[in-house]
Protein backbone atom coordinates (compact mmCIF):
# COMPACT_ATOMS: atom_id res chain seq x y z
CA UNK A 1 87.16 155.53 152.32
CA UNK A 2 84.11 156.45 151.16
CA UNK A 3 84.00 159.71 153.28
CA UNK A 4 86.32 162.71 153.68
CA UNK A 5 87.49 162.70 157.32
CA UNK A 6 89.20 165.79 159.01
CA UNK A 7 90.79 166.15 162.68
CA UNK A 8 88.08 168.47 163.05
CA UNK A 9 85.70 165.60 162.33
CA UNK A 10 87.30 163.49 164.96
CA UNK A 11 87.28 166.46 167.39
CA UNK A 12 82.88 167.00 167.07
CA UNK A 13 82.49 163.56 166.96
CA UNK A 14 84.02 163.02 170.47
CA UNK A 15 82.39 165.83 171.71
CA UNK A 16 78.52 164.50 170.15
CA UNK A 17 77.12 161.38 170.50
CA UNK A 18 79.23 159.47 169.99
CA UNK A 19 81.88 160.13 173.21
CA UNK A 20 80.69 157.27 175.30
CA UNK A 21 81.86 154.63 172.72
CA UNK A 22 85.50 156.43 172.68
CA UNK A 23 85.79 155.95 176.35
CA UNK A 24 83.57 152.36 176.68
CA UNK A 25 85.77 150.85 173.58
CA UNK A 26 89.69 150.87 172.34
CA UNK A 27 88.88 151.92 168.60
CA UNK A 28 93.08 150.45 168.17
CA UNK A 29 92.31 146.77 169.76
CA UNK A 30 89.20 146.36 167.17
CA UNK A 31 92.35 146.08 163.77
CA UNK A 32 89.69 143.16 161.98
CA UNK A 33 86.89 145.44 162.17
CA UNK A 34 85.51 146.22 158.28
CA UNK A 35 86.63 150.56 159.26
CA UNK A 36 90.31 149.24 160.43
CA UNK A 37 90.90 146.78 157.62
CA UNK A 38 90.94 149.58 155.50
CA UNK A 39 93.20 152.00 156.75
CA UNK A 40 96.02 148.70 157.37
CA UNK A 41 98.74 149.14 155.51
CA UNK A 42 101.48 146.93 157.64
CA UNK A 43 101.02 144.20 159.83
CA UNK A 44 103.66 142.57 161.84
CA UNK A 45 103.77 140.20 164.00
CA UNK A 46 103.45 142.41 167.45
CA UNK A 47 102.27 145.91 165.59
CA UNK A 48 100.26 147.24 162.66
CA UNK A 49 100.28 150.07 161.09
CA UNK A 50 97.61 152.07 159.45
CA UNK A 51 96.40 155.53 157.54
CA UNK A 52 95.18 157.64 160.32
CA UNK A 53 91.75 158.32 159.86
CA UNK A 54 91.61 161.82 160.81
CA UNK A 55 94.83 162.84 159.29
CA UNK A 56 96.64 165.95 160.78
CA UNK A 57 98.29 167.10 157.11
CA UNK A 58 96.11 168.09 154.02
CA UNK A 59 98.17 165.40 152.16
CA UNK A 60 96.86 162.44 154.56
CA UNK A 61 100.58 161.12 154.76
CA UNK A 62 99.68 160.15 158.67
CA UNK A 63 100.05 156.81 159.63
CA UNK A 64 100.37 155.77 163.30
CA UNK A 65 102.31 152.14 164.43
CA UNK A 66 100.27 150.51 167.04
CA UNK A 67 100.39 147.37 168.80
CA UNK A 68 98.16 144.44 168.64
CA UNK A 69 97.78 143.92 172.18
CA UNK A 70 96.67 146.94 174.10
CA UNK A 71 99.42 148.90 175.64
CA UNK A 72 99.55 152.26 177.78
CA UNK A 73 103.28 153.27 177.65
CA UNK A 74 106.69 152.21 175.86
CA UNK A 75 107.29 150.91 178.99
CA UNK A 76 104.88 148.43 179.00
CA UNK A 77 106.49 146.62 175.59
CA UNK A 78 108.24 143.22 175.93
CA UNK A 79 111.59 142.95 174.71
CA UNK A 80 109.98 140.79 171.26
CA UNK A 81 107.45 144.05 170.34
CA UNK A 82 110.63 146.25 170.80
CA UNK A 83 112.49 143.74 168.62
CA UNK A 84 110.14 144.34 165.88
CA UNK A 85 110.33 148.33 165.52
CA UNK A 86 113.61 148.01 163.39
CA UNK A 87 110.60 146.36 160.68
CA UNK A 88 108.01 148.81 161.39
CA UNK A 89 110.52 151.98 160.68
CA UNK A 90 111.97 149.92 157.62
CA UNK A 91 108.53 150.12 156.12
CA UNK A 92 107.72 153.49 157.15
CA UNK A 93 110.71 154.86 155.65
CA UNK A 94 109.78 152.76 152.34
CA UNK A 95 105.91 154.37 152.73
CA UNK A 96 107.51 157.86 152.71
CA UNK A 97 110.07 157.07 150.20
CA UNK A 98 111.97 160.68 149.99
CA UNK A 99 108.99 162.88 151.64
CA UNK A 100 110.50 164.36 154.58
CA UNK A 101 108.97 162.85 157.69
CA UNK A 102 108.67 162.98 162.00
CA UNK A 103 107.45 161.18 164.49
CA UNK A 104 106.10 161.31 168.08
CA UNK A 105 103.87 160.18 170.78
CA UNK A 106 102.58 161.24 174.18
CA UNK A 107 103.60 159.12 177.09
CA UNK A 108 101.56 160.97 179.53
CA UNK A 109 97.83 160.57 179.98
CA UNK A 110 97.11 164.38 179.80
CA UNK A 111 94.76 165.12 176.43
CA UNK A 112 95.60 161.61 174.68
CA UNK A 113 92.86 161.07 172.68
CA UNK A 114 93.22 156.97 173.64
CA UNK A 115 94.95 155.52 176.19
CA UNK A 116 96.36 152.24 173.66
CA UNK A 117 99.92 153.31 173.54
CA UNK A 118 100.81 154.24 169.42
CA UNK A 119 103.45 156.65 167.30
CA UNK A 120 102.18 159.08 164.88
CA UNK A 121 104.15 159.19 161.79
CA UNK A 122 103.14 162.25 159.33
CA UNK A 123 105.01 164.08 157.03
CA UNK A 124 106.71 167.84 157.77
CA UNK A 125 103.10 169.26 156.13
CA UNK A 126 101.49 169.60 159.75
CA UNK A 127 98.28 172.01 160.10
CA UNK A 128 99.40 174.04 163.08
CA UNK A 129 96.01 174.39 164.24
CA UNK A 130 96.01 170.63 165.16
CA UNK A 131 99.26 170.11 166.56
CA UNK A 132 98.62 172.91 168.91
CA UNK A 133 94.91 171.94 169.89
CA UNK A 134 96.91 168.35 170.68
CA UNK A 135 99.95 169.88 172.39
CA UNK A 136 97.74 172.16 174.49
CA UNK A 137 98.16 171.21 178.13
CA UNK A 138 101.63 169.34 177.54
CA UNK A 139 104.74 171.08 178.93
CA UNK A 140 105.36 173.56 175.39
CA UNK A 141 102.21 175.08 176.43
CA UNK A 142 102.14 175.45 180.04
């Protein structure tokens, strides 16, 4: 990448000018675009997997496992995408070798930056800041 991108980055950025293309376009179904190609790391057959591009650690060990065809929530995965996560967490334990690790994802709609269902997958490193700013509004924070 030719720039340095923060979560703070991401944050003005949806806030400026350039909001209406997050909501008019799903940055996740666009994987061939020249930005996306980049960050790839994985593909699959039904998922792909790729640096985040506004990383929530300072080490940029964030990756997130999304699916090619535009999903909400787990539930809306055939049984042949499910099939396929045994693969995907094969090669994310690989990626973070013996860096401890965690995952997650947010089923409801409340504060989710995209609605194209994904798993964040970042080592135990987290900037507080961020998780909270993400969490705020879920359940923990109520």
């Amino acid at each position: 990448m030719s720039e340095h991108w923060t979560r703070e980055t991401y944050y003005n950025i949806k806030k400026t000018q350039y909001s209406d293309m997050w909501r008019a376009s799903c940055p996740f179904c666009d994987f061939d675009s020249d930005d996306q190609k980049e960050l790839i790391v994985w593909r699959g057959k039904h998922w792909y997997i790729l640096r985040n591009k506004f990383p929530y650690t300072n080490t940029g060990k964030h990756i997130m496992v999304i699916p090619y065809k535009h999903k909400c929530v787990a539930t809306d995965l055939d049984s042949d995408e499910f099939s396929e996560l045994k693969e995907v967490h094969e090669f994310v334990k690989s990626y973070f070798w013996d860096i401890d690790y965690f995952s997650f994802t947010r089923e409801t709609f409340a504060n989710r930056s995209l609605e194209h269902y994904h798993l964040h997958f970042l080592n135990w490193k987290l900037q507080w800041k961020f998780l909270r700013k993400m969490l705020n509004g879920q359940w923990l924070f109520e």
